[in-house]
Protein backbone atom coordinates (compact mmCIF):
# COMPACT_ATOMS: atom_id res chain seq x y z
CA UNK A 1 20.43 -11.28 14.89
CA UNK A 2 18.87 -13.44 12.27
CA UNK A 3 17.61 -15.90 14.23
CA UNK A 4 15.66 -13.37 16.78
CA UNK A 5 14.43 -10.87 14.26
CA UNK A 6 12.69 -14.12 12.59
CA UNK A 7 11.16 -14.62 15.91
CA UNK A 8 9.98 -11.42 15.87
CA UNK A 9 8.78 -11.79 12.35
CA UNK A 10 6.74 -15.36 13.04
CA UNK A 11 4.73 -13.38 15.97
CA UNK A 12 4.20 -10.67 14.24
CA UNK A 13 2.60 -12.60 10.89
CA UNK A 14 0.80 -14.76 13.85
CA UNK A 15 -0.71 -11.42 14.56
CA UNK A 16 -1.52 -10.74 11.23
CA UNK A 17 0.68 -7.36 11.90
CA UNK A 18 0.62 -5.22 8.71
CA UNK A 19 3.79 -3.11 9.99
CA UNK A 20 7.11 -3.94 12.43
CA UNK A 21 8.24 -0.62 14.36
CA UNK A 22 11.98 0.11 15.54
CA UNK A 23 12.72 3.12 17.72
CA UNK A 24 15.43 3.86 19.34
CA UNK A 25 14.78 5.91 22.47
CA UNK A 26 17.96 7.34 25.10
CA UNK A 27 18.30 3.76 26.92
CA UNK A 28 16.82 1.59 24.66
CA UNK A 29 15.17 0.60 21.23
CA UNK A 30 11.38 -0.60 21.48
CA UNK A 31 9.50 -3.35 19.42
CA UNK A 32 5.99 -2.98 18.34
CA UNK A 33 3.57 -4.30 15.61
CA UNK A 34 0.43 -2.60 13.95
CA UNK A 35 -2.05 -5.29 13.48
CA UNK A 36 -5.96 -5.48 12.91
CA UNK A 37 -6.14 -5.09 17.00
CA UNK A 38 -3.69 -2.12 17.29
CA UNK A 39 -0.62 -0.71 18.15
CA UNK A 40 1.17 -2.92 20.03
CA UNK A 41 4.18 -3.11 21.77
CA UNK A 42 6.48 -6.73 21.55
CA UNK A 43 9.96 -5.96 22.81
CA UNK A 44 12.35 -4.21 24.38
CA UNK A 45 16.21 -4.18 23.65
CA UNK A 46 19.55 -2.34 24.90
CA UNK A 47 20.82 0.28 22.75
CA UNK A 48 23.82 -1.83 21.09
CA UNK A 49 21.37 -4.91 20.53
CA UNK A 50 19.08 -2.55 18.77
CA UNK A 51 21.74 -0.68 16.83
CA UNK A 52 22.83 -3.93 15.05
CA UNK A 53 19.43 -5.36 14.63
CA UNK A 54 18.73 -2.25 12.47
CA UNK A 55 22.02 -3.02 11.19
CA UNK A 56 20.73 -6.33 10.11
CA UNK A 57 17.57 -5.48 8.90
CA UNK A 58 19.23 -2.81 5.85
CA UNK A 59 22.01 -4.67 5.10
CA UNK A 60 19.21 -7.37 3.98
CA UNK A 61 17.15 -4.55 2.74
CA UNK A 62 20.48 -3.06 0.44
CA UNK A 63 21.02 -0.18 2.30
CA UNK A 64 23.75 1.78 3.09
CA UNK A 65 24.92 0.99 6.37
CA UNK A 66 27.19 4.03 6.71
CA UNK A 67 23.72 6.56 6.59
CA UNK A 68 21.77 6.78 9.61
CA UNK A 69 20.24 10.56 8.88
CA UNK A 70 18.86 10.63 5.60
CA UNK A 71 15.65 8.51 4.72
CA UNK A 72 16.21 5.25 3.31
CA UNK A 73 13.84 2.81 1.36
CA UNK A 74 14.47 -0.89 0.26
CA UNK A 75 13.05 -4.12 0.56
CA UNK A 76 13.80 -8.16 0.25
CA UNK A 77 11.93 -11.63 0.22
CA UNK A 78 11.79 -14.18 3.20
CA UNK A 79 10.12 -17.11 4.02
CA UNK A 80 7.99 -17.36 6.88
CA UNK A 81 5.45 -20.00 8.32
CA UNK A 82 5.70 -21.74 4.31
CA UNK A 83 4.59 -17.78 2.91
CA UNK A 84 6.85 -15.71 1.09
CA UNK A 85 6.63 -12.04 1.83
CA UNK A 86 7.79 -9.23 0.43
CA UNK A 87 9.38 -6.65 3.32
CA UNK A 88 9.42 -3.14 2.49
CA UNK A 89 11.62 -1.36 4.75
CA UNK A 90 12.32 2.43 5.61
CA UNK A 91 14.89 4.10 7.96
CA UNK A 92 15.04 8.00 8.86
CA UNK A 93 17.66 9.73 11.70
CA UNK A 94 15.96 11.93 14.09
CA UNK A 95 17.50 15.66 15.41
CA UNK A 96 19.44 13.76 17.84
CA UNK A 97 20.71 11.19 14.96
CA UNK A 98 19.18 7.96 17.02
CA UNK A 99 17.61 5.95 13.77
CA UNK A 100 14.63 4.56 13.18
CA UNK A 101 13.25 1.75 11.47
CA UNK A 102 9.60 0.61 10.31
CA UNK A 103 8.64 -2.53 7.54
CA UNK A 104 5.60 -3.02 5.74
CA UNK A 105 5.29 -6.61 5.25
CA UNK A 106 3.10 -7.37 1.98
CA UNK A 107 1.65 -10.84 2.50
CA UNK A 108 1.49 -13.27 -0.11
CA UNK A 109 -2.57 -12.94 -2.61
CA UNK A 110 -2.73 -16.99 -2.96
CA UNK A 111 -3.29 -16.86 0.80
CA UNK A 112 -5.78 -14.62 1.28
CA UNK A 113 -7.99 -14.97 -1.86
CA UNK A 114 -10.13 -17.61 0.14
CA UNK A 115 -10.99 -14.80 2.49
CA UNK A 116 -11.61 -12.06 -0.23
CA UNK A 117 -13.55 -14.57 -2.24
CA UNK A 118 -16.23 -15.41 1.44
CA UNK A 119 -17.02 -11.39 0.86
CA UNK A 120 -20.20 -10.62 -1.04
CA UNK A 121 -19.81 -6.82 -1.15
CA UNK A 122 -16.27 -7.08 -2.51
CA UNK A 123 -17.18 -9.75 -5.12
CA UNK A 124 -20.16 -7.65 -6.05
CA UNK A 125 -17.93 -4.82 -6.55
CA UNK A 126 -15.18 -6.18 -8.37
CA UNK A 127 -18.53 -7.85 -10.91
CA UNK A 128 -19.66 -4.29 -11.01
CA UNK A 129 -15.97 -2.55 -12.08
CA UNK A 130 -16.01 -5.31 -15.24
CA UNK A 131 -18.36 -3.25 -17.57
CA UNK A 132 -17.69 0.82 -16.09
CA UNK A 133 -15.13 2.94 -16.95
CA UNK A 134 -13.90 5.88 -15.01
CA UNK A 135 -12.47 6.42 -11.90
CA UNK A 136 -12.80 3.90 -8.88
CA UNK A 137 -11.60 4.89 -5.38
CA UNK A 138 -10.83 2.41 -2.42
CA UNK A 139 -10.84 4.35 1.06
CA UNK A 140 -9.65 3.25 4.14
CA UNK A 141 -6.75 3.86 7.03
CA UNK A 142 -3.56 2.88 6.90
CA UNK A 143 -2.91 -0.41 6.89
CA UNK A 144 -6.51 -1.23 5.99
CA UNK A 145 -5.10 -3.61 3.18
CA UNK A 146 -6.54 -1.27 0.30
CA UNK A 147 -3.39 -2.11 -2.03
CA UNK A 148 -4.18 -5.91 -1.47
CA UNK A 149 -7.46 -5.43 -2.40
CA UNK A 150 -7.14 -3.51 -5.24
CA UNK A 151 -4.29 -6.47 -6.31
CA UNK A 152 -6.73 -9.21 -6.09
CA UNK A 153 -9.84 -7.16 -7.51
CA UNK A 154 -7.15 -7.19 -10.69
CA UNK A 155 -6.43 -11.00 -10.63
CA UNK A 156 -9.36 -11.83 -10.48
CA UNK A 157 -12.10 -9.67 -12.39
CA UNK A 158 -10.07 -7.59 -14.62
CA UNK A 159 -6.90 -9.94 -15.58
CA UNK A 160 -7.60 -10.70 -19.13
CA UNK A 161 -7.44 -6.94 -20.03
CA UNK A 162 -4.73 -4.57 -20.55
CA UNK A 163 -3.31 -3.03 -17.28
CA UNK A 164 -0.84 -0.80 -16.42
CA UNK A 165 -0.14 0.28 -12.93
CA UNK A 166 1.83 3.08 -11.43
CA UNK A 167 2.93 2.25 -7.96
CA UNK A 168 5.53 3.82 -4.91
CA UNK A 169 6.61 1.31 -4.73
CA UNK A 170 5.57 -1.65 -6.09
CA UNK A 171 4.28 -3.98 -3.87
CA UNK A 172 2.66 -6.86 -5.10
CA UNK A 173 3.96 -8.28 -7.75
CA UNK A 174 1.56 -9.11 -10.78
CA UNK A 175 3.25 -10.81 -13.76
CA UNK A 176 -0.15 -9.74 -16.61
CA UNK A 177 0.03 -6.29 -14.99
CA UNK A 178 2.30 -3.43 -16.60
CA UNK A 179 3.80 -2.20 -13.29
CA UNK A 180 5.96 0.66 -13.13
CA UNK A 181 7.55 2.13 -10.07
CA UNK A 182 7.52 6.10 -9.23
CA UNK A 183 10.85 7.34 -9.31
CA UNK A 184 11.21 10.85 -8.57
CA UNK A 185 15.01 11.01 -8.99
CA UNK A 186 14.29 10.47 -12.70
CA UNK A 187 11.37 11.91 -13.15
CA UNK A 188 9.39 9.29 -13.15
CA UNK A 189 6.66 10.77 -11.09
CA UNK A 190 2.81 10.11 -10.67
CA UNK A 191 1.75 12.46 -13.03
CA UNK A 192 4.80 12.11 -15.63
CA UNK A 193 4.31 8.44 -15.72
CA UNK A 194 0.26 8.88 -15.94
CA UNK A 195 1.14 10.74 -18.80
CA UNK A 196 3.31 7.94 -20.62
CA UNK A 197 0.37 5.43 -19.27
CA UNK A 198 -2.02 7.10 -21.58
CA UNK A 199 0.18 7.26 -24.57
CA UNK A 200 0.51 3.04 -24.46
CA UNK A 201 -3.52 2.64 -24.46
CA UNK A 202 -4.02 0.49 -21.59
CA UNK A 203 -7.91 -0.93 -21.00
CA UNK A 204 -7.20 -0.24 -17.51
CA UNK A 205 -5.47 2.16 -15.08
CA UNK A 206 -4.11 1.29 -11.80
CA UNK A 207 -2.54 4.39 -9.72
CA UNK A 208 -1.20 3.16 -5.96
CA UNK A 209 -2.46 5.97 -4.03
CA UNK A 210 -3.79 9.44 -4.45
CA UNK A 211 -0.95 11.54 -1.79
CA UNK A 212 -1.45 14.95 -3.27
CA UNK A 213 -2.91 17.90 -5.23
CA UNK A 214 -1.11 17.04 -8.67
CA UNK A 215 -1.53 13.57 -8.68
CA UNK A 216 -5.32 13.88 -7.40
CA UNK A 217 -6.31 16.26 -10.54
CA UNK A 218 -4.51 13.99 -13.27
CA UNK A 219 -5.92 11.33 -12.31
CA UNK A 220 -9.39 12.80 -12.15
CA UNK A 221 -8.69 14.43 -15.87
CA UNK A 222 -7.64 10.61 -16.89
CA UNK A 223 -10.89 9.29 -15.75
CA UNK A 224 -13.00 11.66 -17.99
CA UNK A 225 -11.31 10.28 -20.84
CA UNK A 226 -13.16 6.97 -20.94
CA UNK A 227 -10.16 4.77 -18.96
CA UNK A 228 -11.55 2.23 -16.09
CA UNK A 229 -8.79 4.37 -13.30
CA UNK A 230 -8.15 2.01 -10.03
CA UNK A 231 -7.05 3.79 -7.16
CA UNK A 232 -6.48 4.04 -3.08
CA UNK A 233 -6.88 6.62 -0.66
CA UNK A 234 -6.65 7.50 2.74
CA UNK A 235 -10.21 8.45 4.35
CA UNK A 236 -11.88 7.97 7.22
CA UNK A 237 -15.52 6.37 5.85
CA UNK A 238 -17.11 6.11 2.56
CA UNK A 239 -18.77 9.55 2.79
CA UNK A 240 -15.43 11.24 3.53
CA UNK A 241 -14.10 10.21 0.47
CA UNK A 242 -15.43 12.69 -1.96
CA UNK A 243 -13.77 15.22 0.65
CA UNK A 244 -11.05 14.34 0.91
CA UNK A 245 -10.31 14.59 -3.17
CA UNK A 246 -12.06 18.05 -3.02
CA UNK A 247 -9.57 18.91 -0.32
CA UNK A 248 -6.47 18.05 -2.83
CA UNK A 249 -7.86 20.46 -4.83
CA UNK A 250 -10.81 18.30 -7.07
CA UNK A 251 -13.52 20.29 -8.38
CA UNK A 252 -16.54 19.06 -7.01
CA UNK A 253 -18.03 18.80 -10.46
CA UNK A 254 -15.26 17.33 -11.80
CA UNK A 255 -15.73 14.37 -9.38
CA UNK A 256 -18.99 13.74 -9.58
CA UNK A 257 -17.61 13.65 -13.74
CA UNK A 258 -14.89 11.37 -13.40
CA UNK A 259 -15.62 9.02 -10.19
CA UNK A 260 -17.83 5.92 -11.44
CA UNK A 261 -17.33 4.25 -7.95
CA UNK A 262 -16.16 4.69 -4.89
CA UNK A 263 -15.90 1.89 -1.87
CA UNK A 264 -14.10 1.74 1.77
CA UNK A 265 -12.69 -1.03 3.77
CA UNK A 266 -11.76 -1.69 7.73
CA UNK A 267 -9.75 -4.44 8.52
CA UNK A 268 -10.42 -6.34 11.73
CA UNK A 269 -8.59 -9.55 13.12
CA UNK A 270 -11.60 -11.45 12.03
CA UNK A 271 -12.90 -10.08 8.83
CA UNK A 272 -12.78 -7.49 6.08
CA UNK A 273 -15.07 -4.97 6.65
CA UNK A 274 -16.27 -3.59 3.11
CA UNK A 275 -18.93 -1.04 1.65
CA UNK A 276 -19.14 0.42 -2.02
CA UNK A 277 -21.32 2.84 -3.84
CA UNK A 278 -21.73 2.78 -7.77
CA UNK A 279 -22.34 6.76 -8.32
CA UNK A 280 -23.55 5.54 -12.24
């Protein structure tokens, strides 16, 4: 099993493939890869090859092999084409108790900087986030790469200050970053830890991703307290971004308050697509 899921790994990376999908149909389990082209489908495999490649793929990820209903998270390191990348892996049973499988792979900063650095709107944004405060919002689908981004817009404008992220998970690891994982279990939820993130007086805020109501109106109330707030979230264009807080419940005074910037990004198998908007 190890030696064909790293097949499957190497093509997929070749692809540039943001995401590897397992699912397990009545006769078989299928292969596919999201990647800057699409959904695509690799493989095919009989039911019992499938079942223990999944099997493969959590005991490597530390989960427990016994639960196939219940939704499982975990992740590990491998090496692959002289990268290290982080996998982030999650399993769920459906009614009929057939499991499936998808993992994010997380692809190393050092190797993409090059490309982030031949952007001029993205350099001209992260220049512009150096002197505002406030709230700044990164758009895009999933998969778009907006957590990448937002790492290297850190590493390299904004690394000599004092940062503190709150992430689900974390998935880039920055060593002069604060990072601290949501943890619902114990409490240690968006808001909560946004809460704790104030008390410690950090120059900047990094939240992974606006998902809901709650989290959408803390952070907004954070930003109108003078912090320089980083954040993602998923929208369809730059315009729709402003919407798409209002939707989770944002006043639409409060935004135009609170959001300093706002910017969107498309990834393509040739380029980063990005646009921003300084709002003041």
């Amino acid at each position: 099993m190890q030696h064909y899921f790293d097949g499957i790994l190497r093509k997929a990376v070749r692809k540039q493939a943001t995401d590897i999908y397992f699912k397990i149909s009545e006769t078989h389990m299928t292969l596919a890869i999201m990647s800057p082209l699409g959904y695509e489908l690799m493989d095919a495999l009989d039911l019992e090859s499938g079942a223990a490649l999944i099997r493969y793929v959590k005991y490597q990820s530390h989960l427990d092999l016994a639960e196939s209903r219940r939704p499982q998270a975990g992740h590990w390191c491998v090496t692959c084409n002289k990268q290290i990348l982080h996998l982030r892996t999650s399993t769920v049973g459906d009614f009929k108790g057939a499991e499936s499988l998808v993992i994010r792979i997380i692809y190393p900063l050092n190797g993409l900087e090059r490309h982030m650095q031949q952007n001029s709107a993205l350099e001209n944004f992260g220049l512009g986030l150096v002197n505002r405060a406030g709230l700044m919002i990164i758009g895009g689908a999933m998969g778009a790469g907006k957590s990448t981004t937002m790492a290297y817009l850190i590493d390299r404008f904004l690394v000599k200050r004092s940062i503190l992220s709150i992430e689900d998970p974390v998935e880039i690891e920055q060593p002069a970053v604060l990072q601290l994982q949501v943890n619902v279990a114990a409490n240690m939820t968006y808001p909560n830890l946004l809460k704790l993130a104030l008390r410690h007086h950090p120059q900047v805020i990094v939240i992974g991703e606006i998902r809901d109501t709650q989290t959408a109106k803390v952070v907004v109330e954070a930003a109108l307290s003078g912090h320089l707030i980083l954040t993602t979230v998923h929208a369809l264009g730059l315009a729709e971004i402003k919407q798409r807080l209002v939707n989770l419940g944002v006043r639409p005074d409060d935004f135009e308050l609170g959001v300093t910037g706002i910017a969107f990004q498309e990834r393509t198998a040739s380029q980063l697509s990005f646009s921003y908007q300084f709002l003041r």
